[in-house]
N, C-alpha and C. Protein backbone atom coordinates (compact mmCIF):
# COMPACT_ATOMS: atom_id res chain seq x y z
N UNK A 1 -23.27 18.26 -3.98
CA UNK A 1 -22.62 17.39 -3.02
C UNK A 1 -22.72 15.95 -3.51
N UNK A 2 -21.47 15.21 -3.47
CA UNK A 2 -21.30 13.91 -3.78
C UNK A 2 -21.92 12.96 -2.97
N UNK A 3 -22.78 12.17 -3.34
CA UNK A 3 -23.30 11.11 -2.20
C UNK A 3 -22.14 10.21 -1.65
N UNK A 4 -22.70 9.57 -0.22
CA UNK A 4 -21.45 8.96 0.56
C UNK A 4 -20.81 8.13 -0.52
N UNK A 5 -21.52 7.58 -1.25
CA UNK A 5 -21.08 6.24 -2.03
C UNK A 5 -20.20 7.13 -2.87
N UNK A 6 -20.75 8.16 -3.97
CA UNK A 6 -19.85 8.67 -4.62
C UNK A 6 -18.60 9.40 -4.07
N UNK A 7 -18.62 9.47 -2.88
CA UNK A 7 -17.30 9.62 -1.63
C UNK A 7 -15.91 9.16 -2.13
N UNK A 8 -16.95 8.01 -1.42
CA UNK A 8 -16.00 6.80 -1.51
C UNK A 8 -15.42 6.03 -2.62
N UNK A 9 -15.92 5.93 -3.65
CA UNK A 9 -15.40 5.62 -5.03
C UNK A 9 -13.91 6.76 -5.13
N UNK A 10 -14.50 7.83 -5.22
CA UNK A 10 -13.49 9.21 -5.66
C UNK A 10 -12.19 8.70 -4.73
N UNK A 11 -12.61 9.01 -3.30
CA UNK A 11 -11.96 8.60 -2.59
C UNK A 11 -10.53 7.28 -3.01
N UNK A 12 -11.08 6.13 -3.10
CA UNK A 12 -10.27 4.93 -3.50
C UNK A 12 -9.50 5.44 -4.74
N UNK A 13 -10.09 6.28 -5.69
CA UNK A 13 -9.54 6.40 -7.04
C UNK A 13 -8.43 7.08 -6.67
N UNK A 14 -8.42 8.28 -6.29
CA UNK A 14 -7.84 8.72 -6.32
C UNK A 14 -6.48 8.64 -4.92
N UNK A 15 -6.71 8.04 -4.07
CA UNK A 15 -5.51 6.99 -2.99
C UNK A 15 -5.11 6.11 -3.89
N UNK A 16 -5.90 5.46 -5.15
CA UNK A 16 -4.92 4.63 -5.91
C UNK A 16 -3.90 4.94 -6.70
N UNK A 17 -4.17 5.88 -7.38
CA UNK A 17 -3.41 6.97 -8.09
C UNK A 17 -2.33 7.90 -7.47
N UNK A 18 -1.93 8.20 -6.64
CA UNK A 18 -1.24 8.83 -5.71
C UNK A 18 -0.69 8.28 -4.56
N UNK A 19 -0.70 6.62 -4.43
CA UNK A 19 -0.14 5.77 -3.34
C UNK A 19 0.95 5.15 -3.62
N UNK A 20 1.86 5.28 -2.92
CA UNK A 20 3.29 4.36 -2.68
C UNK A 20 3.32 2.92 -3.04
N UNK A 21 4.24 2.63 -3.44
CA UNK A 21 4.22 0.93 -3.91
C UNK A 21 3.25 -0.11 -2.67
N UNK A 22 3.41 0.62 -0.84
CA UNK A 22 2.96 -0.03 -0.41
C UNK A 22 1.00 0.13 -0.49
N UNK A 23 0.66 1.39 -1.32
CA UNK A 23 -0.48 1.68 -1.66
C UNK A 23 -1.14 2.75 -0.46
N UNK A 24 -0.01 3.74 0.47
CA UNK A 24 0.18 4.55 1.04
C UNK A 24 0.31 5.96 0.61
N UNK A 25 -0.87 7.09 0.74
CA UNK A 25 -0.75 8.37 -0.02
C UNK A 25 -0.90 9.43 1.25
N UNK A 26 -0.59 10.40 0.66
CA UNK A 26 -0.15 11.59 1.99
C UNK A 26 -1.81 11.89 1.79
N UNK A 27 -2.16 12.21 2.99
CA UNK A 27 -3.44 12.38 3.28
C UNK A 27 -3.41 14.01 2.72
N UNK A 28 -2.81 14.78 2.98
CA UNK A 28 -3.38 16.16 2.64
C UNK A 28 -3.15 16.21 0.66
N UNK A 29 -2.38 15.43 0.13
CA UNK A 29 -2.63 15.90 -0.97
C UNK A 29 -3.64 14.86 -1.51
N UNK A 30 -4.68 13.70 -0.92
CA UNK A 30 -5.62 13.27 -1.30
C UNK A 30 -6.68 14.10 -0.77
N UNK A 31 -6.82 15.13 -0.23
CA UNK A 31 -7.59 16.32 0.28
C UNK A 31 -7.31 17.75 -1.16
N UNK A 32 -6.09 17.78 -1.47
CA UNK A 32 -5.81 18.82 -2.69
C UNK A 32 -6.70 17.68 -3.85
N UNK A 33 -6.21 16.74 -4.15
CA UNK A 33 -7.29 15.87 -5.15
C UNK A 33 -8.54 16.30 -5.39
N UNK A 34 -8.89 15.90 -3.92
CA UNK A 34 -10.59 15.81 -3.87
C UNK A 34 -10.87 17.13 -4.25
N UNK A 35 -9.96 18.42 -3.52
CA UNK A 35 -10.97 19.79 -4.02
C UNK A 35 -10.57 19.97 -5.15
N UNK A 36 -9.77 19.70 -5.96
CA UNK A 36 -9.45 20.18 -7.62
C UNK A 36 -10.28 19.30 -8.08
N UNK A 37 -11.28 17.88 -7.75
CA UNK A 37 -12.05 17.18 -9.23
C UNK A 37 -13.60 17.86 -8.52
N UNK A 38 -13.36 18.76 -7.30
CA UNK A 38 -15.43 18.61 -6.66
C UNK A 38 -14.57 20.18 -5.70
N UNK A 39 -14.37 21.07 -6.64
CA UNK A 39 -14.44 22.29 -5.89
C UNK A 39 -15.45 23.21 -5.25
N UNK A 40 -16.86 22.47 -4.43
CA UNK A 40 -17.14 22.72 -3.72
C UNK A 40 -17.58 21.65 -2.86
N UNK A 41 -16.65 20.61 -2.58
CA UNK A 41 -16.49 19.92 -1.43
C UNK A 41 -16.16 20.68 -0.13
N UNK A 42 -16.86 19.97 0.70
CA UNK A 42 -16.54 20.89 2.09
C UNK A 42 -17.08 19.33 2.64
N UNK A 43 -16.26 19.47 3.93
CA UNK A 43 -16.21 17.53 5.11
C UNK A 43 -17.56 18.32 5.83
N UNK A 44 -17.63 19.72 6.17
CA UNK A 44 -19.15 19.79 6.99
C UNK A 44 -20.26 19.26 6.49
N UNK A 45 -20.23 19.00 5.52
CA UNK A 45 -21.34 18.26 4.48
C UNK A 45 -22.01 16.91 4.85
N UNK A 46 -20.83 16.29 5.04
CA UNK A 46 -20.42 15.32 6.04
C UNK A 46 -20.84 15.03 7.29
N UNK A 47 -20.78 16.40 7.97
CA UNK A 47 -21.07 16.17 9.31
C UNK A 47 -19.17 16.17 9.84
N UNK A 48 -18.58 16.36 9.17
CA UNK A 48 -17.21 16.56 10.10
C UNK A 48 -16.43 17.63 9.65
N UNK A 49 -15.54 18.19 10.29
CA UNK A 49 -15.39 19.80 10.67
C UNK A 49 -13.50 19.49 9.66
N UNK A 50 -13.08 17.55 9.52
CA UNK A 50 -11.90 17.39 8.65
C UNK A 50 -12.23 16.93 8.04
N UNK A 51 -11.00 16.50 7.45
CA UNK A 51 -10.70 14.88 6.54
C UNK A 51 -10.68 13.85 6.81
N UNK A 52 -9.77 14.15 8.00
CA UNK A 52 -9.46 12.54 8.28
C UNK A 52 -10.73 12.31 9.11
N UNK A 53 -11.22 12.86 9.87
CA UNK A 53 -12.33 12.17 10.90
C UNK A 53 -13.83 11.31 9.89
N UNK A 54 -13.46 12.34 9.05
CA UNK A 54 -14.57 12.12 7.76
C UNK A 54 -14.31 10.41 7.16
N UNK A 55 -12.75 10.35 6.77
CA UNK A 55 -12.53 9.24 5.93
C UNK A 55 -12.49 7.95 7.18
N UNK A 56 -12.31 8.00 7.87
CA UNK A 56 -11.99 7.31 8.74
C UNK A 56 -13.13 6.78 9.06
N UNK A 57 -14.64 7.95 9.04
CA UNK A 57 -16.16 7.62 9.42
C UNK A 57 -16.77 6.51 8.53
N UNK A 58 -16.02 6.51 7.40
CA UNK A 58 -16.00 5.59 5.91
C UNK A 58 -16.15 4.25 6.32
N UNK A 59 -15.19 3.96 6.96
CA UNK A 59 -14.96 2.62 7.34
C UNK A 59 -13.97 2.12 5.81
N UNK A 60 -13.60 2.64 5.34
CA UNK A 60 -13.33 1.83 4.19
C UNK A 60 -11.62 2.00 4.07
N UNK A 61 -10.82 2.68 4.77
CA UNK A 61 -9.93 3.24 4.60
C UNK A 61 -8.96 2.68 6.01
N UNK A 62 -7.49 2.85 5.98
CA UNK A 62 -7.27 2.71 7.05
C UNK A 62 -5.94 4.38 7.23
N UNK A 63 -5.81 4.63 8.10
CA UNK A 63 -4.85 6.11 8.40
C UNK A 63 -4.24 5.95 9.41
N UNK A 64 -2.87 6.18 8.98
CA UNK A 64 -1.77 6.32 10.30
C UNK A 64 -1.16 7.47 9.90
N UNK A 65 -0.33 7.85 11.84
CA UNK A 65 0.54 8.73 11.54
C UNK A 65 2.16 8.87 11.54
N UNK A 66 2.57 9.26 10.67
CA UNK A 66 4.13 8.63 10.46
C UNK A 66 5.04 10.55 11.25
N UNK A 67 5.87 10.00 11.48
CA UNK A 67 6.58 11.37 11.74
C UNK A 67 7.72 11.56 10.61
N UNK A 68 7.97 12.82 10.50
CA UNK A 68 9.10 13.10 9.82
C UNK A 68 10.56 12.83 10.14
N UNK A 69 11.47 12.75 9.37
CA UNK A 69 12.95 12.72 9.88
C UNK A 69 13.41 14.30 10.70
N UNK A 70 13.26 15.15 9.99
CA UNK A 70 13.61 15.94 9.89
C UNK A 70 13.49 17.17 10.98
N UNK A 71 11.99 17.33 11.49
CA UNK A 71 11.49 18.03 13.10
C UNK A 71 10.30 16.98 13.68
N UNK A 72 10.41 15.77 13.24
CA UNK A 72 9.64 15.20 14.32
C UNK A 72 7.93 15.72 14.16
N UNK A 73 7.55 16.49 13.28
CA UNK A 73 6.09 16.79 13.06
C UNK A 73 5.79 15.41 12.61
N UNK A 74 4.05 14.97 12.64
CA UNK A 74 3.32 14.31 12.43
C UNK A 74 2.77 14.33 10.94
N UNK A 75 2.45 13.88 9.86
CA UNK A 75 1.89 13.70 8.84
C UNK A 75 0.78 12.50 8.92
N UNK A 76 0.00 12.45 8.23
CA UNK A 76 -0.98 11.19 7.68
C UNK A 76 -0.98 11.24 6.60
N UNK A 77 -0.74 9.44 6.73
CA UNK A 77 -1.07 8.55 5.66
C UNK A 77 -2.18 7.64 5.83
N UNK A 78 -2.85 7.79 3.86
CA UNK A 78 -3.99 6.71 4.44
C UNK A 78 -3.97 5.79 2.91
N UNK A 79 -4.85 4.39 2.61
CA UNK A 79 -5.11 3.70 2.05
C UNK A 79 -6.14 2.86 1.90
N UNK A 80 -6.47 2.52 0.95
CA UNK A 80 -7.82 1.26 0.88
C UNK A 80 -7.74 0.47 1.63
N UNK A 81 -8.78 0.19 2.87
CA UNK A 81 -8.84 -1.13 2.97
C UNK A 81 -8.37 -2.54 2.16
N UNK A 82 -7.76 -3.84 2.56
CA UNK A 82 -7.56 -4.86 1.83
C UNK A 82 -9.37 -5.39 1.78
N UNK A 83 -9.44 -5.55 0.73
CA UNK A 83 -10.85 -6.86 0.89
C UNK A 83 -10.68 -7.64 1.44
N UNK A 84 -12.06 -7.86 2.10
CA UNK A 84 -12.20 -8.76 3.11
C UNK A 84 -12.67 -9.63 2.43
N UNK A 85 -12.27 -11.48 2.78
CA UNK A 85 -12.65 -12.57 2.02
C UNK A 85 -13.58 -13.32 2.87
C-alpha cells in the first residue's frame, strides 16, 4: 500500500498526463491509471469504500460533475488544485 503522500504524488501525475487543456481528466480513467501502475490498490485502504470520496479526502484536488449530451448521465471530472500563493 502506497502511503497518503505517495497517493497523492501518483495521483497529480497521472491527472497531469491525462487532463484536458483546461487540466480536467475523466475521473474513472484516472481510477483505470491508478490500478494498472499499483494493481493492488483498493480506496478501503483508505478508509473509503470509492474514489472520489477518497480523492476529495486529499484535499488536494478539486471534482465536478458534468453531464453528458447525449442521456443526461452524470460523469466526474477532477484536477490539481491551483497553488496557493
Amino acid at each position: 500500500m502506497a502511503s497518503k503522500k505517495e497517493l497523492i504524488q501518483s495521483l497529480k501525475t497521472i491527472i497531469t498526463e491525462s487532463s484536458d487543456e483546461d487540466g480536467w481528466a475523466n475521473l474513472g480513467e484516472v481510477g483505470s491509471r491508478l490500478n494498472n501502475r499499483y494493481p493492488d490498490f483498493d480506496t478501503r485502504n483508505y478508509g473509503h469504500s470509492k474514489l472520489r470520496p477518497l480523492i476529495l479526502s486529499l484535499n488536494q484536488f478539486e471534482i465536478e460533475a458534468r453531464r453528458t449530451s447525449k442521456n443526461q448521465n452524470s460523469h466526474y471530472v477532477v484536477r490539481n488544485k491551483a497553488k496557493q500563493r
